[in-house]
Protein backbone atom coordinates (compact mmCIF):
# COMPACT_ATOMS: atom_id res chain seq x y z
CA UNK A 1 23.63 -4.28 17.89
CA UNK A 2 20.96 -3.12 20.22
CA UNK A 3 20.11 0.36 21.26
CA UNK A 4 18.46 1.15 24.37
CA UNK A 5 16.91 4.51 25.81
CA UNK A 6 15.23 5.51 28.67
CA UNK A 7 11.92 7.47 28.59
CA UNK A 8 12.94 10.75 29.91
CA UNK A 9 15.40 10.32 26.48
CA UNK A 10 13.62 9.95 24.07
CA UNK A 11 11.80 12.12 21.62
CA UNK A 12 8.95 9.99 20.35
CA UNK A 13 6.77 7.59 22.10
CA UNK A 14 5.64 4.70 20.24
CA UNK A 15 1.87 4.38 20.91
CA UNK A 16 -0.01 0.64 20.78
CA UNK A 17 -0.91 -0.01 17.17
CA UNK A 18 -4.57 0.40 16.14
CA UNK A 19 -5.94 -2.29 14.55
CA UNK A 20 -8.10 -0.54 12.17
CA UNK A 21 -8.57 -1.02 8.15
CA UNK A 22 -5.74 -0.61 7.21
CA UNK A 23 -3.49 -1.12 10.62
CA UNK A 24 -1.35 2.36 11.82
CA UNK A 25 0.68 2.68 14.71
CA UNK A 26 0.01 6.14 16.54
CA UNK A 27 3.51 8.00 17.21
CA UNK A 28 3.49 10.92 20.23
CA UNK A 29 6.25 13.33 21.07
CA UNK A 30 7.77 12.92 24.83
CA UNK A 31 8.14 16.61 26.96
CA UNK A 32 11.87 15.93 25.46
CA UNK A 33 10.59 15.93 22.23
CA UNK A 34 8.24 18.64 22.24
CA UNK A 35 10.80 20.89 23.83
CA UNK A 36 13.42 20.04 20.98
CA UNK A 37 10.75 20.83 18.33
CA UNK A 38 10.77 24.40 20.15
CA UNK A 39 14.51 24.42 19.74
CA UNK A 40 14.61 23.44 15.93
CA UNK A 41 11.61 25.63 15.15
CA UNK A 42 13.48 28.75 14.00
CA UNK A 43 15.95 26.41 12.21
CA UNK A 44 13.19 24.79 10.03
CA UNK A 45 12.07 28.70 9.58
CA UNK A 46 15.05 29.62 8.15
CA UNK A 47 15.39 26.92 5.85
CA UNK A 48 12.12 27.62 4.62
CA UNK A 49 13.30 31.40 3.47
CA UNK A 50 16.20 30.21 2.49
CA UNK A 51 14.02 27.07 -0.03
CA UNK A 52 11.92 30.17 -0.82
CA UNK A 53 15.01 32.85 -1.74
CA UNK A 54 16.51 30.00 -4.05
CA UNK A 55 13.31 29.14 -6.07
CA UNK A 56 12.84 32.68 -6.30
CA UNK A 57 16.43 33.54 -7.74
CA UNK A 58 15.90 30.14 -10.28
CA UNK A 59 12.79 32.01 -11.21
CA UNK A 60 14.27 35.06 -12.18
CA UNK A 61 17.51 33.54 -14.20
């Protein structure tokens, strides 16, 4: 099966790889991406309390 997206789609732009020692392909987000980053910010916030609340309450057990 093939999947195909359009550019205005996408979230991440694969860049050219670099052909340094050793090889890495460069990854960029797309204005899509970068606004859903701005989106999911406060959700990766609140899992981070949250992560921090649990270890906290294993702590204290």
């Amino acid at each position: 099966m093939r999947w195909s997206r359009s550019a205005e789609t996408a979230a991440i732009q694969l860049s050219q790889p670099t052909w340094m020692d050793p090889l890495k392909t460069l990854y960029s987000l797309t204005a899509f991406g970068r606004e859903l980053s701005e989106v999911l910010a406060p959700l990766s916030e609140w899992g981070h309390r949250r992560l921090e609340k649990l270890t906290e309450a294993r702590s204290a057990s």
